[in-house]
C-alpha atoms as a PDB file:
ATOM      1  CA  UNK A   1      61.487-144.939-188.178  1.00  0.00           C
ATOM      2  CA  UNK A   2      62.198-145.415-184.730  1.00  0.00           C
ATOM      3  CA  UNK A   3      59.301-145.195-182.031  1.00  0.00           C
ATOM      4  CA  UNK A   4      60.797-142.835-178.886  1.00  0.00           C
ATOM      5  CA  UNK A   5      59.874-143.804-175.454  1.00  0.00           C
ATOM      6  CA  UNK A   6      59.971-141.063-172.884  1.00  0.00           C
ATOM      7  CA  UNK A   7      59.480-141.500-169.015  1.00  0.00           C
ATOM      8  CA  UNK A   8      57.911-138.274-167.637  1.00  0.00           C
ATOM      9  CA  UNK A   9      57.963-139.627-164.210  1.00  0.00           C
ATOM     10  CA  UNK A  10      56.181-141.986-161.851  1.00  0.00           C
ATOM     11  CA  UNK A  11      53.569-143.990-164.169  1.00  0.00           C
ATOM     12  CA  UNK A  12      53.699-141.244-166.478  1.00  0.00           C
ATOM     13  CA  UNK A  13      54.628-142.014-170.143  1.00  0.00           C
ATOM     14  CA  UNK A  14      55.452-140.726-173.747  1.00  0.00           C
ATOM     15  CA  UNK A  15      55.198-143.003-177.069  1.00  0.00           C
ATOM     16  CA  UNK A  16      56.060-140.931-180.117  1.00  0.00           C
ATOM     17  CA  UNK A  17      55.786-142.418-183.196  1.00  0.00           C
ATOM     18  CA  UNK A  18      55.431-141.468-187.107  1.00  0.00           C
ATOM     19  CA  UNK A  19      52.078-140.626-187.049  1.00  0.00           C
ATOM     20  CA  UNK A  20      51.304-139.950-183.604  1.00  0.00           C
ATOM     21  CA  UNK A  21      52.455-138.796-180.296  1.00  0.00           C
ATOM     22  CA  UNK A  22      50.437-140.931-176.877  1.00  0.00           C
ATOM     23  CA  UNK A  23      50.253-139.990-173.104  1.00  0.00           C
ATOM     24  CA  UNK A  24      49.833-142.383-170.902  1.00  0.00           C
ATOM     25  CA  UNK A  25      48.731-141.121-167.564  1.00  0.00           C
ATOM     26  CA  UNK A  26      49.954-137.612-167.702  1.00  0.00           C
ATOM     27  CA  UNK A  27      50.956-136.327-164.058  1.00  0.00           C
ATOM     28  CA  UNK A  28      53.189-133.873-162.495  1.00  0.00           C
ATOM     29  CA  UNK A  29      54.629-133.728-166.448  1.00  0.00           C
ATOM     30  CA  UNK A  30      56.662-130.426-167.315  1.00  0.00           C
ATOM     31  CA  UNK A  31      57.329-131.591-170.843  1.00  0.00           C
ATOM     32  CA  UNK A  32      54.274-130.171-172.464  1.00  0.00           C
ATOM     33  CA  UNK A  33      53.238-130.532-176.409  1.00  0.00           C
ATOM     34  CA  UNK A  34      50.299-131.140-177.595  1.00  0.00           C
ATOM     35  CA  UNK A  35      49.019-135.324-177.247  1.00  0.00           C
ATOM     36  CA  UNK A  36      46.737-137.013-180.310  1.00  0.00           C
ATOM     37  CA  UNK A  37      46.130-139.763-177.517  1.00  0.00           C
ATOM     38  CA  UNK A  38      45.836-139.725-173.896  1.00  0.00           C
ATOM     39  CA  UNK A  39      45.534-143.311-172.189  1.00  0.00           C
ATOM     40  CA  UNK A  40      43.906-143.483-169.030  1.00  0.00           C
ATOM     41  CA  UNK A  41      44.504-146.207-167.054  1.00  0.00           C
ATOM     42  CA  UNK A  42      41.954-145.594-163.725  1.00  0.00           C
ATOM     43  CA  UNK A  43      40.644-142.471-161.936  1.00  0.00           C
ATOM     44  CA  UNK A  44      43.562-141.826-159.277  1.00  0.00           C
ATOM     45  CA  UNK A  45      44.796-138.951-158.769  1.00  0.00           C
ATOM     46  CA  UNK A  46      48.015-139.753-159.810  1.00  0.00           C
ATOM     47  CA  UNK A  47      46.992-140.991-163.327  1.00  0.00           C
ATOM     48  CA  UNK A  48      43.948-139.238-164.074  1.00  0.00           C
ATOM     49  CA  UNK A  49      44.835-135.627-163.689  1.00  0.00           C
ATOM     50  CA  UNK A  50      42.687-133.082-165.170  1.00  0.00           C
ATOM     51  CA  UNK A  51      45.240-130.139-165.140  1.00  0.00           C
ATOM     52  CA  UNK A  52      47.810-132.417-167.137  1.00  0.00           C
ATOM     53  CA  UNK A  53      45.184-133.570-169.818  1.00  0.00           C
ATOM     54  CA  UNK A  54      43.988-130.128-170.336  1.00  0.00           C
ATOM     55  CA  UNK A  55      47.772-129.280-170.541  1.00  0.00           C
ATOM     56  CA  UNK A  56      48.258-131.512-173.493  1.00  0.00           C
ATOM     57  CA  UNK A  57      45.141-131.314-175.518  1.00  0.00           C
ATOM     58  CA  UNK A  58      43.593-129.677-178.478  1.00  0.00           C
ATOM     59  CA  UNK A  59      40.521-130.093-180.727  1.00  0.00           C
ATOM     60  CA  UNK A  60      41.336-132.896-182.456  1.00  0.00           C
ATOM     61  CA  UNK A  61      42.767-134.910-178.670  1.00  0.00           C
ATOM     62  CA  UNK A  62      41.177-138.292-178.056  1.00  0.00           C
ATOM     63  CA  UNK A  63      41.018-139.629-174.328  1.00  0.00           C
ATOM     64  CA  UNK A  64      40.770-143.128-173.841  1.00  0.00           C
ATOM     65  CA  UNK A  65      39.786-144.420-170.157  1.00  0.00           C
ATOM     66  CA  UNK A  66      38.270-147.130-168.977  1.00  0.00           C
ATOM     67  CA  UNK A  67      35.568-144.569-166.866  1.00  0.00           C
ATOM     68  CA  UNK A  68      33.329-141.936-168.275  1.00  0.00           C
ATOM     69  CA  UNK A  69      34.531-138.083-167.515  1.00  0.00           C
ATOM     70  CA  UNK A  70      34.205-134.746-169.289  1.00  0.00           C
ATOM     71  CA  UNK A  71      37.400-135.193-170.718  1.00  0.00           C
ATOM     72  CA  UNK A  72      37.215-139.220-172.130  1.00  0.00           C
ATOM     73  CA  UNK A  73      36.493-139.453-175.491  1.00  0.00           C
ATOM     74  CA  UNK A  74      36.535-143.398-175.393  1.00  0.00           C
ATOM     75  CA  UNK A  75      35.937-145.467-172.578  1.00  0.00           C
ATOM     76  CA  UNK A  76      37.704-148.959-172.894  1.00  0.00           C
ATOM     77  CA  UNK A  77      36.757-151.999-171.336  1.00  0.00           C
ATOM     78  CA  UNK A  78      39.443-155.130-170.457  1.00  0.00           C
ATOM     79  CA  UNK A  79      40.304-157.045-173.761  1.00  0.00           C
ATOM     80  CA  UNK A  80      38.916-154.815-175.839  1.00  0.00           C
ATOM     81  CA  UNK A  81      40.350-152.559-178.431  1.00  0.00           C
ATOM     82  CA  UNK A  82      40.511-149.597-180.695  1.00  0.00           C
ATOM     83  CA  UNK A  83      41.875-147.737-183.564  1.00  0.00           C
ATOM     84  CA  UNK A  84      42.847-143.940-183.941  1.00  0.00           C
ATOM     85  CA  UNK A  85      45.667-142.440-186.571  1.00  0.00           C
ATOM     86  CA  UNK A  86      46.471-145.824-187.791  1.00  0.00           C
ATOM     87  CA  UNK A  87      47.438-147.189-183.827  1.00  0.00           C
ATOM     88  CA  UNK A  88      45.730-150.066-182.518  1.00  0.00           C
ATOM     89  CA  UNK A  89      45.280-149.610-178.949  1.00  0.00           C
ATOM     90  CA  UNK A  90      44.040-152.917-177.112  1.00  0.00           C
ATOM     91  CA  UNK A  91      43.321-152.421-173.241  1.00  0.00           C
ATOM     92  CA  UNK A  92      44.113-155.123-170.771  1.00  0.00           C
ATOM     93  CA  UNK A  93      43.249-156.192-167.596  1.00  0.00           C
ATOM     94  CA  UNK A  94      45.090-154.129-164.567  1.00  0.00           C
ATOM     95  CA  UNK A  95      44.661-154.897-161.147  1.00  0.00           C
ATOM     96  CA  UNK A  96      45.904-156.050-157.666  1.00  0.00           C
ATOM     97  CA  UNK A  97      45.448-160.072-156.168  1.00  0.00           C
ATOM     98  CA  UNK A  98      45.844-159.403-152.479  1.00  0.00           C
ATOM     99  CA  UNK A  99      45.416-156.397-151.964  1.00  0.00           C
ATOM    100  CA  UNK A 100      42.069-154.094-152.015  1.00  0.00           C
ATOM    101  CA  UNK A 101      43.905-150.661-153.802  1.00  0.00           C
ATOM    102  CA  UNK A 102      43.044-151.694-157.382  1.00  0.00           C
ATOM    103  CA  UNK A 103      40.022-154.491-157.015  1.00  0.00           C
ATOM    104  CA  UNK A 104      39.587-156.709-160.590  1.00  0.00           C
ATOM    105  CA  UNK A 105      35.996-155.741-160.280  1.00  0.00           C
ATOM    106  CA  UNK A 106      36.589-151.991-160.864  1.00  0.00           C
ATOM    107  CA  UNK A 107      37.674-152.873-164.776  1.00  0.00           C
ATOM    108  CA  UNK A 108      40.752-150.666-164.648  1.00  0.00           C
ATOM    109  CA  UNK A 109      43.236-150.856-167.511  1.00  0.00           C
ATOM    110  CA  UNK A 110      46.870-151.437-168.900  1.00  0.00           C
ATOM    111  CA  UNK A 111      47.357-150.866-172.527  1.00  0.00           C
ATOM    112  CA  UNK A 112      49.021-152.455-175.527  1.00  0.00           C
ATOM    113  CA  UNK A 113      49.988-150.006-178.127  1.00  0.00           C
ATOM    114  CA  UNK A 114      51.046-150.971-181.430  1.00  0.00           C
ATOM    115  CA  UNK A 115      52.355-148.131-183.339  1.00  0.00           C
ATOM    116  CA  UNK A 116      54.885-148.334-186.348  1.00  0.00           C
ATOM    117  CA  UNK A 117      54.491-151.534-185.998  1.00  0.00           C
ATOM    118  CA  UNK A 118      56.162-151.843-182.572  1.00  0.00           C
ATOM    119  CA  UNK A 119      54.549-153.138-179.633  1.00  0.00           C
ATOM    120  CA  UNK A 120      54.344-151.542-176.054  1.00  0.00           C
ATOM    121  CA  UNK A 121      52.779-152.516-173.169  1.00  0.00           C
ATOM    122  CA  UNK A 122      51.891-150.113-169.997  1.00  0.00           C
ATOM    123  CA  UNK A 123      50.553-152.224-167.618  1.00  0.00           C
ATOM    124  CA  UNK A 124      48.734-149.724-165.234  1.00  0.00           C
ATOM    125  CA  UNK A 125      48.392-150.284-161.668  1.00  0.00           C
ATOM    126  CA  UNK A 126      48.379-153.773-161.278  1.00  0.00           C
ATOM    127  CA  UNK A 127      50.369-157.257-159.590  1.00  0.00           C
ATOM    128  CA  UNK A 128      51.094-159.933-161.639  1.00  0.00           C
ATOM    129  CA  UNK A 129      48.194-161.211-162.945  1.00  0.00           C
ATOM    130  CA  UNK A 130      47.630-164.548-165.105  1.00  0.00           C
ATOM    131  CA  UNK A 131      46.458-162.009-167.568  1.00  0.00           C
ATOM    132  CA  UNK A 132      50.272-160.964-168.666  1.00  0.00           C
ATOM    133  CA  UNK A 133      50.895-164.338-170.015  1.00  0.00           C
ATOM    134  CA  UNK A 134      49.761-164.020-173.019  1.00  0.00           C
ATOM    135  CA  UNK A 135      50.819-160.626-173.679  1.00  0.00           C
ATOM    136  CA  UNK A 136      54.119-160.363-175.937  1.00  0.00           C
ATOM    137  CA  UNK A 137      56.047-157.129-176.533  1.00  0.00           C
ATOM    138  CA  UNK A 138      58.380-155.764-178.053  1.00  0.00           C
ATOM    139  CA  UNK A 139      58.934-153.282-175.104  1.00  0.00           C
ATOM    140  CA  UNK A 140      57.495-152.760-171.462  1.00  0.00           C
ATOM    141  CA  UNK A 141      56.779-149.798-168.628  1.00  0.00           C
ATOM    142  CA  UNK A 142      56.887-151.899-166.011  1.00  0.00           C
ATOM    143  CA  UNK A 143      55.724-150.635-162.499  1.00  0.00           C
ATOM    144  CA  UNK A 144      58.986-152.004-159.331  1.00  0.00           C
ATOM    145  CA  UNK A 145      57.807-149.841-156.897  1.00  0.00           C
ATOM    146  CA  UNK A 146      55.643-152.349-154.608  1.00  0.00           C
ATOM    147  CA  UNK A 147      52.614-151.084-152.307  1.00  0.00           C
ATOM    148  CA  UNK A 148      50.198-150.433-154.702  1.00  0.00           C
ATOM    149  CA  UNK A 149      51.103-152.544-157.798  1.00  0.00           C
ATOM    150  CA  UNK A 150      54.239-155.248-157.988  1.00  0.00           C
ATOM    151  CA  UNK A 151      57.690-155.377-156.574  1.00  0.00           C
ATOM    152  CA  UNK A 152      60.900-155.724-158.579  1.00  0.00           C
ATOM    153  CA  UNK A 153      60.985-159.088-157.923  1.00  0.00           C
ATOM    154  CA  UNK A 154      57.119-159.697-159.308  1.00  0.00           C
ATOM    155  CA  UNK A 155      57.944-157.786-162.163  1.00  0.00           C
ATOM    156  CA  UNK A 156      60.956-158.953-163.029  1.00  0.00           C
ATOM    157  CA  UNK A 157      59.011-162.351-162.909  1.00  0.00           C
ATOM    158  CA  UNK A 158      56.325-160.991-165.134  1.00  0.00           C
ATOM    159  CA  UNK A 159      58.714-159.496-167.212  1.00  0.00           C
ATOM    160  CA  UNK A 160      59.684-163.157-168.355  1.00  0.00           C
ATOM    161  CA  UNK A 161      56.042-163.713-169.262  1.00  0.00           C
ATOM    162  CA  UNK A 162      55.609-161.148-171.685  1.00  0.00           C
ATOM    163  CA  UNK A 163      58.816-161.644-173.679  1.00  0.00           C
ATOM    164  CA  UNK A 164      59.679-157.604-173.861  1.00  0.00           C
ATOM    165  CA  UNK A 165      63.708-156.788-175.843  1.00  0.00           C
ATOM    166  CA  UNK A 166      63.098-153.901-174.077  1.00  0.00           C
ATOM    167  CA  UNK A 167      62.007-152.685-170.652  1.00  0.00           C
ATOM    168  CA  UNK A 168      61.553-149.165-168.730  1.00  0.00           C
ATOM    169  CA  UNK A 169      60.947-149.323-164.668  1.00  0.00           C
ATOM    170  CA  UNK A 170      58.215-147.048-163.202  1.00  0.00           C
ATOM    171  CA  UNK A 171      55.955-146.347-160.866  1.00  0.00           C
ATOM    172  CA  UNK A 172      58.493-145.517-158.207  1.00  0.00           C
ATOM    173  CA  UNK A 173      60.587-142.092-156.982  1.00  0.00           C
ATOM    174  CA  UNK A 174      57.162-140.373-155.814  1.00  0.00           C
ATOM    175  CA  UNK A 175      54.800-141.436-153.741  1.00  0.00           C
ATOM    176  CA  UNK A 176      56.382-144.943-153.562  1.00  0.00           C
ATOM    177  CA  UNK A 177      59.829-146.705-154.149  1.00  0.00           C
ATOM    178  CA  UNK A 178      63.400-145.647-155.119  1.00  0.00           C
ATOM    179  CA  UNK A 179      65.603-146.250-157.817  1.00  0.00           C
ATOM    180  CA  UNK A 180      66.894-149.239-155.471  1.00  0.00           C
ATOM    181  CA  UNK A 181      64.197-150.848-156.537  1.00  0.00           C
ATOM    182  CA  UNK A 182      64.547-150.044-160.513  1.00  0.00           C
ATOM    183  CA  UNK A 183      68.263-151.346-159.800  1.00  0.00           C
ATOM    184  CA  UNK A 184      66.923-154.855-158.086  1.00  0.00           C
ATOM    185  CA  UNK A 185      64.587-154.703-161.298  1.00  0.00           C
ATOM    186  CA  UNK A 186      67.362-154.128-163.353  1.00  0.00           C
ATOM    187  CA  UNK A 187      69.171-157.147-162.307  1.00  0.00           C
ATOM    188  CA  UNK A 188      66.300-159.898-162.464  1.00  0.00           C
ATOM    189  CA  UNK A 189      65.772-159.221-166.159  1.00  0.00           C
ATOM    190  CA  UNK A 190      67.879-160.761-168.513  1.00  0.00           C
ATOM    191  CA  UNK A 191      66.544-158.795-171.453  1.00  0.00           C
ATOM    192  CA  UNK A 192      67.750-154.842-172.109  1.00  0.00           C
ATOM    193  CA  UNK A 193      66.579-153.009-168.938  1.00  0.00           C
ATOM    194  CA  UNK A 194      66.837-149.029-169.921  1.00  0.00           C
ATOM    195  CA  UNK A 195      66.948-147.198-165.987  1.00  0.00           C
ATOM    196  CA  UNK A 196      65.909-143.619-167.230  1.00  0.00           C
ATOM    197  CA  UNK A 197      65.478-140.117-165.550  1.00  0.00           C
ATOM    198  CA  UNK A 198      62.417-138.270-165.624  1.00  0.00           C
ATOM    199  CA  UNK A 199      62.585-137.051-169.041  1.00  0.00           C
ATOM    200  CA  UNK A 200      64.745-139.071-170.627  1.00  0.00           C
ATOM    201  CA  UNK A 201      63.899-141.219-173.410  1.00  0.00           C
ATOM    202  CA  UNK A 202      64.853-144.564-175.579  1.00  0.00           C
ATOM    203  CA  UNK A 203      64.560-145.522-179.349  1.00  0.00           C
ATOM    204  CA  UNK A 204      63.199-148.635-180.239  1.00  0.00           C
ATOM    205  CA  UNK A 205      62.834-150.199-183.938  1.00  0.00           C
END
């Protein structure tokens, strides 16, 4: 079966899978359903909103984060990891090298999750660390819009490092960045680079 990517907008994603459907960093989203995992990836406002996770939850919801709220069920540390429905969910490190917006110290995360026995890799708010080179994927949300995490150019650089077939830009059209910058993206990377509306999705398998 093929696992469905879906970008909901800025750094806000959808993994669906077999056994499972994941959030990661629900914001601003207007396709609702109900989430068995949330994935937090640092206490913004722009990735941890409560209104969105409340949107998508139920009883049997687990929210992963690497800080402790009344709506976490599991708070992750950097290269750590964890398993719920079958996914293994391994957070890595996230955060910026010369700038002070997302300090190393603060233990914020980016996520690899391995479901139906695909890999993906969100990488949070973050530059490009050393971190990234030994992550391998078999896809990749990877933030272009520069500011607050990397450029096109640094990720189509990082891109290389982490090996992804398959590759959805983010973190741009709100707040920061255009689709000029998905497009620059988009012609750094040499593997498939998917340029998606809010909403729209990919299969990968």
């Amino acid at each position: 079966m093929a696992v469905r990517l879906t970008w909901l907008g800025h750094a806000s994603v959808r993994i669906n899978g077999s056994s499972a459907t994941v959030y990661i960093d629900p914001w601003k989203i207007t396709q609702k359903g109900p989430a068995d995992i949330v994935l937090l990836t640092h206490d913004h406002y722009d990735h941890y909103s409560e209104s969105d996770i409340k949107s998508l939850m139920d009883a049997s919801t687990r929210v992963v984060a690497p800080m402790s709220t009344p709506l976490v069920t599991d708070i992750m540390k950097p290269e750590t990891s964890l398993s719920i429905r079958n996914i293994l969910i391994e957070a890595v490190p996230a955060y910026n090298l010369n700038k002070a917006f997302h300090p190393r110290a603060n233990g914020w995360l980016g996520y690899v999750v391995t479901i139906d026995c695909m890999k993906i890799y969100h990488p949070g708010d973050t530059d490009r660390i050393p971190e990234m080179k030994g992550i391998s994927v078999d896809a990749a949300f990877m933030p272009v819009g520069g500011t607050y995490t990397m450029d096109a150019r640094e990720a189509g650089e990082a891109v290389k490092e982490i090996r992804a077939r398959h590759v959805v830009p983010i973190h741009y059209g709100d707040i920061v960045g255009s689709r000029k910058d998905a497009e620059q993206f988009s012609r750094l990377c040499s593997c498939d680079v998917h340029i998606l509306n809010p909403g729209e999705s990919i299969d990968i398998g």
